[in-house]
Every structure is written in structure tokens, then in C-alpha cells.
C-alpha atoms as a PDB file:
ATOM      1  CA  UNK A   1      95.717 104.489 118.481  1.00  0.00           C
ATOM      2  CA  UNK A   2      92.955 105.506 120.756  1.00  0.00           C
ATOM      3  CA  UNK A   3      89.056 104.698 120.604  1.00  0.00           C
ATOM      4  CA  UNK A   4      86.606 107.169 119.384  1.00  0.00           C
ATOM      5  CA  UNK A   5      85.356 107.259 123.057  1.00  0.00           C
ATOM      6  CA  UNK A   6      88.984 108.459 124.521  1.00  0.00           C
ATOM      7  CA  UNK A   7      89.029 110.681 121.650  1.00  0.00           C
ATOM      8  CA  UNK A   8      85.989 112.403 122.164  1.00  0.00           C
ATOM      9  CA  UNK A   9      86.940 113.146 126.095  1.00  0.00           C
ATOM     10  CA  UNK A  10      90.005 114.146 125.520  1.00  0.00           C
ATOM     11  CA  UNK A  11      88.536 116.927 122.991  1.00  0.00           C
ATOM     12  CA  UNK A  12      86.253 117.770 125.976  1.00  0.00           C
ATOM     13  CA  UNK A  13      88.777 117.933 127.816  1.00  0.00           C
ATOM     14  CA  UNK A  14      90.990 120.484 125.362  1.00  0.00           C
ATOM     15  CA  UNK A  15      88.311 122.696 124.852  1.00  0.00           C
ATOM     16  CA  UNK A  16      87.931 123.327 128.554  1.00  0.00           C
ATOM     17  CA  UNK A  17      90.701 126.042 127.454  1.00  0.00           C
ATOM     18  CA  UNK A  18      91.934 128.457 124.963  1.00  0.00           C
ATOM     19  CA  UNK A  19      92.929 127.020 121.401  1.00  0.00           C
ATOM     20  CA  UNK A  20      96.095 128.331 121.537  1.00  0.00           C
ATOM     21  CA  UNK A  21      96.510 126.567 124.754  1.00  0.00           C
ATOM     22  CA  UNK A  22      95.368 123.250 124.398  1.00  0.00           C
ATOM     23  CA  UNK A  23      98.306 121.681 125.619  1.00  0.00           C
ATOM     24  CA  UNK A  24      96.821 122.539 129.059  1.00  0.00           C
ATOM     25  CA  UNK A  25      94.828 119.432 128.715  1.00  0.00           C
ATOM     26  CA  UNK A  26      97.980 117.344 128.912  1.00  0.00           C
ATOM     27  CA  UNK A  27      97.440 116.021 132.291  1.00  0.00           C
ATOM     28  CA  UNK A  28      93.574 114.940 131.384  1.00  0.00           C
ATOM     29  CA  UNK A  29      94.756 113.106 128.146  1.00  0.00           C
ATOM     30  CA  UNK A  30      97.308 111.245 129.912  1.00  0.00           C
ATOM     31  CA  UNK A  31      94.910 109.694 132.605  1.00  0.00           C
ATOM     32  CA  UNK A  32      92.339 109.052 129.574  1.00  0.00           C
ATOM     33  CA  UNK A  33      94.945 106.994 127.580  1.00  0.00           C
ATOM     34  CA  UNK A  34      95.961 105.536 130.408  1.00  0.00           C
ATOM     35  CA  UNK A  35      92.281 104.470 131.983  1.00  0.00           C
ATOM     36  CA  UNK A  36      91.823 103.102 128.244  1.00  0.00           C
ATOM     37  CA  UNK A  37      94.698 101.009 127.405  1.00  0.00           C
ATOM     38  CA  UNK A  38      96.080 100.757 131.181  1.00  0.00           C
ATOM     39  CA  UNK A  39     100.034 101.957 131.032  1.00  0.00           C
ATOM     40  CA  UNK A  40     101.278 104.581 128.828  1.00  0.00           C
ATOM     41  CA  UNK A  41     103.564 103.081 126.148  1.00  0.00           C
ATOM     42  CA  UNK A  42     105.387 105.469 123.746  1.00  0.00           C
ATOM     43  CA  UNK A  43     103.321 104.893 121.044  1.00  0.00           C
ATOM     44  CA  UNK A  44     100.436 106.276 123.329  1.00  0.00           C
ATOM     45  CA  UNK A  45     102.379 109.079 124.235  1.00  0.00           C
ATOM     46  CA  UNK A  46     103.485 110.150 120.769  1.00  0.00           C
ATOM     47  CA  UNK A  47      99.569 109.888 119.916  1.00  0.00           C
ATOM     48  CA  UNK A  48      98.625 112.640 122.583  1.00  0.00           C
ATOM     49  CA  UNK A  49     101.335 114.726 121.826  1.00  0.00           C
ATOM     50  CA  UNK A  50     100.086 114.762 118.477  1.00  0.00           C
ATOM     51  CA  UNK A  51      96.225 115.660 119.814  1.00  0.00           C
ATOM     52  CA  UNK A  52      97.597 118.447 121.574  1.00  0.00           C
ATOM     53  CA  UNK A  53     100.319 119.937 118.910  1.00  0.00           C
ATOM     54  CA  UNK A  54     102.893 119.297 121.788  1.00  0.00           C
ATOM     55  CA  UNK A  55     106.341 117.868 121.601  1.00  0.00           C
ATOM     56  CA  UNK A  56     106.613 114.204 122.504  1.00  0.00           C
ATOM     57  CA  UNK A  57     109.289 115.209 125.018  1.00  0.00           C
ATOM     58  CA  UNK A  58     107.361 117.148 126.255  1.00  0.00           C
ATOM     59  CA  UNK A  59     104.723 114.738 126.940  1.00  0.00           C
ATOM     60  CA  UNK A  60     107.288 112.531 127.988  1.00  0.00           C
ATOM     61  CA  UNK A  61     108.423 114.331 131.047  1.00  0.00           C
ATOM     62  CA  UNK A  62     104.848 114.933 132.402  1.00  0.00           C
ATOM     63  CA  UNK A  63     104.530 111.356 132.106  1.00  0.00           C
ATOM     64  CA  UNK A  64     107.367 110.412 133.939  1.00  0.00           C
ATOM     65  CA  UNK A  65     107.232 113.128 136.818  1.00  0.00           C
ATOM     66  CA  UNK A  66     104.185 112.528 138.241  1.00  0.00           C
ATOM     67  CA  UNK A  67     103.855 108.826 139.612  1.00  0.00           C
ATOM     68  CA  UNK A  68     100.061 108.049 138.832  1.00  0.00           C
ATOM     69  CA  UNK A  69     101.465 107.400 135.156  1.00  0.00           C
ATOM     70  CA  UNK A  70     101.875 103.890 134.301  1.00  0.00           C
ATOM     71  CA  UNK A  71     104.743 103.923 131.875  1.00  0.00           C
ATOM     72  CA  UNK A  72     104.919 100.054 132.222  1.00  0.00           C
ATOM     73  CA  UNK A  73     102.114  97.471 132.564  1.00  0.00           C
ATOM     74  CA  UNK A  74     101.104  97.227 136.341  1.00  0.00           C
ATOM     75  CA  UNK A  75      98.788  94.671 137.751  1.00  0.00           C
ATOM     76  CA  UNK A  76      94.942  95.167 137.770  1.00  0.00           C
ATOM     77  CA  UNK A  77      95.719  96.373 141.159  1.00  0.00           C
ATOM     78  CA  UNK A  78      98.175  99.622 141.416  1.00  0.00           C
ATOM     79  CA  UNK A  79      98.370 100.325 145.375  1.00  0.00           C
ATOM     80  CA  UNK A  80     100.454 102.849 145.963  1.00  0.00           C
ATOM     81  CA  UNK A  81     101.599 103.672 149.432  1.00  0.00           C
ATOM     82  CA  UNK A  82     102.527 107.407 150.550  1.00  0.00           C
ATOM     83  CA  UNK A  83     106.162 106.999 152.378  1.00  0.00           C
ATOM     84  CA  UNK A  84     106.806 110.529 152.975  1.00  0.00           C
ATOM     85  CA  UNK A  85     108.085 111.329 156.394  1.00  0.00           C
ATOM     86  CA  UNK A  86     105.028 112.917 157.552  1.00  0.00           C
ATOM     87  CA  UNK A  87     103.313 109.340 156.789  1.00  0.00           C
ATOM     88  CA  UNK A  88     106.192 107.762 157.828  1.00  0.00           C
ATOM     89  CA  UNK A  89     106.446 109.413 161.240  1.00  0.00           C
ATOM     90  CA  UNK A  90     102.157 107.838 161.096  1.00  0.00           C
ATOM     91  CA  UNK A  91     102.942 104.062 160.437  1.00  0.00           C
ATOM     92  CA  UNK A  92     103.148 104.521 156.810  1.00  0.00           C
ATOM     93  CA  UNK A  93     106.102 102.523 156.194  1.00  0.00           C
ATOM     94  CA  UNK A  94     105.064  99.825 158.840  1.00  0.00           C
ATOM     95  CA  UNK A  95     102.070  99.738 156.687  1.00  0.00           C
ATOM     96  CA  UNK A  96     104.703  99.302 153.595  1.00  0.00           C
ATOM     97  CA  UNK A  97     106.290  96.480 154.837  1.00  0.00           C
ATOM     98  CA  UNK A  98     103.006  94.847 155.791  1.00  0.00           C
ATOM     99  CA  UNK A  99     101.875  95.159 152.089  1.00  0.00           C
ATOM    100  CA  UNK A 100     105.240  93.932 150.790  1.00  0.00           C
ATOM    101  CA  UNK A 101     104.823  90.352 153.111  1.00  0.00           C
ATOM    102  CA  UNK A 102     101.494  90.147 152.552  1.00  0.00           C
ATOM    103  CA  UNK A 103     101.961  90.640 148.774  1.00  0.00           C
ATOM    104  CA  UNK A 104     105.050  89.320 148.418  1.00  0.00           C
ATOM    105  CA  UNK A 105     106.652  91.735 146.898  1.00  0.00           C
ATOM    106  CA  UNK A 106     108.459  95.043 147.066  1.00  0.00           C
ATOM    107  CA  UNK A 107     108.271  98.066 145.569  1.00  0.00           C
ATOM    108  CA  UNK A 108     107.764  98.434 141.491  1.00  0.00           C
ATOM    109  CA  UNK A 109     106.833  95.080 141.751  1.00  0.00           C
ATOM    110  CA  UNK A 110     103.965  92.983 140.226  1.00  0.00           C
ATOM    111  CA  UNK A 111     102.277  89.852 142.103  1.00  0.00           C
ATOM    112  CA  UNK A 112     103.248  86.798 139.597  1.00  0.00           C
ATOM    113  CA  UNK A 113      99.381  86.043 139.262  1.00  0.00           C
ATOM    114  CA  UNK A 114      99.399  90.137 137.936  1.00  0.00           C
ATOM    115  CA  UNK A 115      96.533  91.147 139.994  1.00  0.00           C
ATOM    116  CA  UNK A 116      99.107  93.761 142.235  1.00  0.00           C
ATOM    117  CA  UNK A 117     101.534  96.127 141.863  1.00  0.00           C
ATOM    118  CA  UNK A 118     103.098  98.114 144.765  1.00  0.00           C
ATOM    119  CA  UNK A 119     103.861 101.373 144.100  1.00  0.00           C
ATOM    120  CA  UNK A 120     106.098 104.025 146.672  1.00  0.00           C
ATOM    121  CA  UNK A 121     103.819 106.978 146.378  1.00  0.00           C
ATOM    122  CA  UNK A 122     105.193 111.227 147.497  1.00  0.00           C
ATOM    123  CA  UNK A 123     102.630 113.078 149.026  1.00  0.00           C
ATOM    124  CA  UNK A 124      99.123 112.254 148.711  1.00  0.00           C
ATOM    125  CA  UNK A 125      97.717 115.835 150.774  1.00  0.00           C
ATOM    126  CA  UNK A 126      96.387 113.747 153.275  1.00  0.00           C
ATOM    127  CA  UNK A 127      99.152 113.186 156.164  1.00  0.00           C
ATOM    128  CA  UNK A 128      96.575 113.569 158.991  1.00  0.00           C
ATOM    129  CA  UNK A 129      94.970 110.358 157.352  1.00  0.00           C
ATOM    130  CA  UNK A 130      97.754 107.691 157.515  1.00  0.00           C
ATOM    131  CA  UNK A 131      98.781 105.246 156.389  1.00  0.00           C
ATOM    132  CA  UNK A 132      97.173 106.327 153.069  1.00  0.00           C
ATOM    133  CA  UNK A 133      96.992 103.661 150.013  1.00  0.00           C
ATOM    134  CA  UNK A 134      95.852 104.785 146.549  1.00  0.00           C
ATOM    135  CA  UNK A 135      94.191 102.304 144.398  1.00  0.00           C
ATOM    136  CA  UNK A 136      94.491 102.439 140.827  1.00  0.00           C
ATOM    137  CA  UNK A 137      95.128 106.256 141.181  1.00  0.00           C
ATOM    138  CA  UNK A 138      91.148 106.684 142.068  1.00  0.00           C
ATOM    139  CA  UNK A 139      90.619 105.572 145.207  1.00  0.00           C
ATOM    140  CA  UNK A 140      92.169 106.768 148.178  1.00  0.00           C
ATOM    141  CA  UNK A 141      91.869 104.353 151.738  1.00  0.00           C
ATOM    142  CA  UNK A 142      93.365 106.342 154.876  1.00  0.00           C
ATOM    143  CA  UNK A 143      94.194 105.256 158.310  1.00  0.00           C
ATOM    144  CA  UNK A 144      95.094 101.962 156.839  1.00  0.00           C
ATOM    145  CA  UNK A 145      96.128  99.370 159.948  1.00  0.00           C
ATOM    146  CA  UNK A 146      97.174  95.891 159.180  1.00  0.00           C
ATOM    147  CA  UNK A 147      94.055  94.747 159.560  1.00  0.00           C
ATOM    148  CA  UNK A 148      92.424  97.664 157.243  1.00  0.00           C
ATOM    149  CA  UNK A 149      95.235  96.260 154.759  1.00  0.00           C
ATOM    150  CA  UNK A 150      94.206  92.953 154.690  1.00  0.00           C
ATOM    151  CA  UNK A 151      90.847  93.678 154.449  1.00  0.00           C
ATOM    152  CA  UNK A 152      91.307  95.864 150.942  1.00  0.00           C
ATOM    153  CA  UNK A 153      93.595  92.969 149.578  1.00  0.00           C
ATOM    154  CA  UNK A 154      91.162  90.385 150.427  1.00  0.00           C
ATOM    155  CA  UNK A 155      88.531  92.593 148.772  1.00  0.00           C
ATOM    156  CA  UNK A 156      90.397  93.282 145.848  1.00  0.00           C
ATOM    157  CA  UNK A 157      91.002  89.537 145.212  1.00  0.00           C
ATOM    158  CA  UNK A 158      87.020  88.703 145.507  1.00  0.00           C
ATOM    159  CA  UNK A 159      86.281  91.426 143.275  1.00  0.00           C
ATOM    160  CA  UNK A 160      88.373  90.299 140.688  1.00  0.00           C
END
């Protein structure tokens, strides 16, 4: 299911710890599946569960509690937008709404040329930056103004 590549950093990831505890490298297989085939589908879960001797449910709900899993194709372009009220209260859901017009869609939504998907993000640790937007999970833009916004989207298209 997975390339010999994912499969070797995954086992460099597992024996970070214990044997009897590599299920502790859950969290690191996830995000190596993921960078490699770009959403977690079940099949993909069931595969790591299987690397690490774990339970597929409980693989499952790791994958679904923390929101930097894709368990559903996104666009090339995850931006994900912390909305807590900290953020909020710091023009992060002005910032939102910006996205959402500019993008033309809402949240959990892909653009219909699949280049973004808007994601509502829970704390990112970095309140005193916002608005903070998350890109693909790996990097994180703070103090982002309208103008900072249009700027990343317009880079984001040329890059693609």
C-alpha cells in the first residue's frame, strides 16, 4: 500500500521508541502516509495499523481527532484558518471570511479547479500572531491582513 520510501521512515520513525511501544509512532506514520498519497483513505489507515500492531480503530480515532489529517481528498492547497476566540477576538474570522470570497468557498470546501481547500483550524499555539493560516499542515503564515491573504493565494496559484 505504501512505497518502500514511506516504509522505511516510518520504521525510523518506530524505532525512535521501545518495541513494545511502537504504536507511539502513530502520529509520525499518519503524516508519512498522508505526505505520500495526500488524504488518508481507510485502506491507508488499516495499512499503518497493521505496521504498528495497533487496532484500526484505534488508528481511526487519531485520525479523525486531530484536524491536520486529510481523511478526504483536499486540494493541492489545504489552508486552514485558526477561528478560536483568542484569534477571533485578532481578526481571525474577518480574515475567514476574506478567504471564503476570495476563494469562493466556505469551509470543508474545495475550489472547483482543486487547487484549495479551506479548512476551520482549533488552536494553532500562536494567538499573539493572528490571523494565523496553515498551509498544507507545514507552513504556518501569521499576522495575515487581507492584503497578506491575497498575496499567499496569488503565490500559491503561480507556484502551481
Amino acid at each position: 500500500m505504501l512505497s518502500e520510501e514511506s516504509l522505511k521512515k516510518i520504521e525510523r520513525e518506530i524505532a525512535k521508541y521501545p518495541p513494545d511501544q511502537k504504536q507511539s509512532a502513530v502520529m509520525a506514520a499518519l503524516i508519512i502516509a498522508q505526505d505520500e498519497k495526500g488524504w488518508l483513505a481507510t485502506e491507508t489507515l488499516d495499512s499503518v495499523a497493521q505496521l504498528l500492531g495497533m487496532a484500526p480503530v484505534a488508528v481511526y480515532e487519531v485520525a479523525t481527532f486531530y484536524n491536520m489529517y486529510n481523511r478526504a481528498p483536499t486540494g493541492r492547497y489545504k489552508l486552514t484558518i485558526c477561528t478560536c476566540l483568542p484569534c477571533g477576538l485578532q481578526g481571525s474570522l474577518d480574515a475567514a471570511d476574506h478567504l471564503k470570497d476570495r476563494l469562493g468557498i466556505g469551509f470543508n470546501e474545495t475550489t472547483p479547479d482543486g487547487r484549495f481547500t479551506l479548512k476551520e483550524g482549533e488552536c494553532m499555539g500562536a494567538c499573539a500572531m493572528a490571523p494565523v493560516v496553515l498551509v498544507n499542515n507545514k507552513r504556518m503564515c501569521d499576522a495575515m491582513s487581507k492584503e497578506r491573504l491575497d498575496a499567499l493565494i496569488d503565490e500559491l496559484r503561480e507556484s502551481a
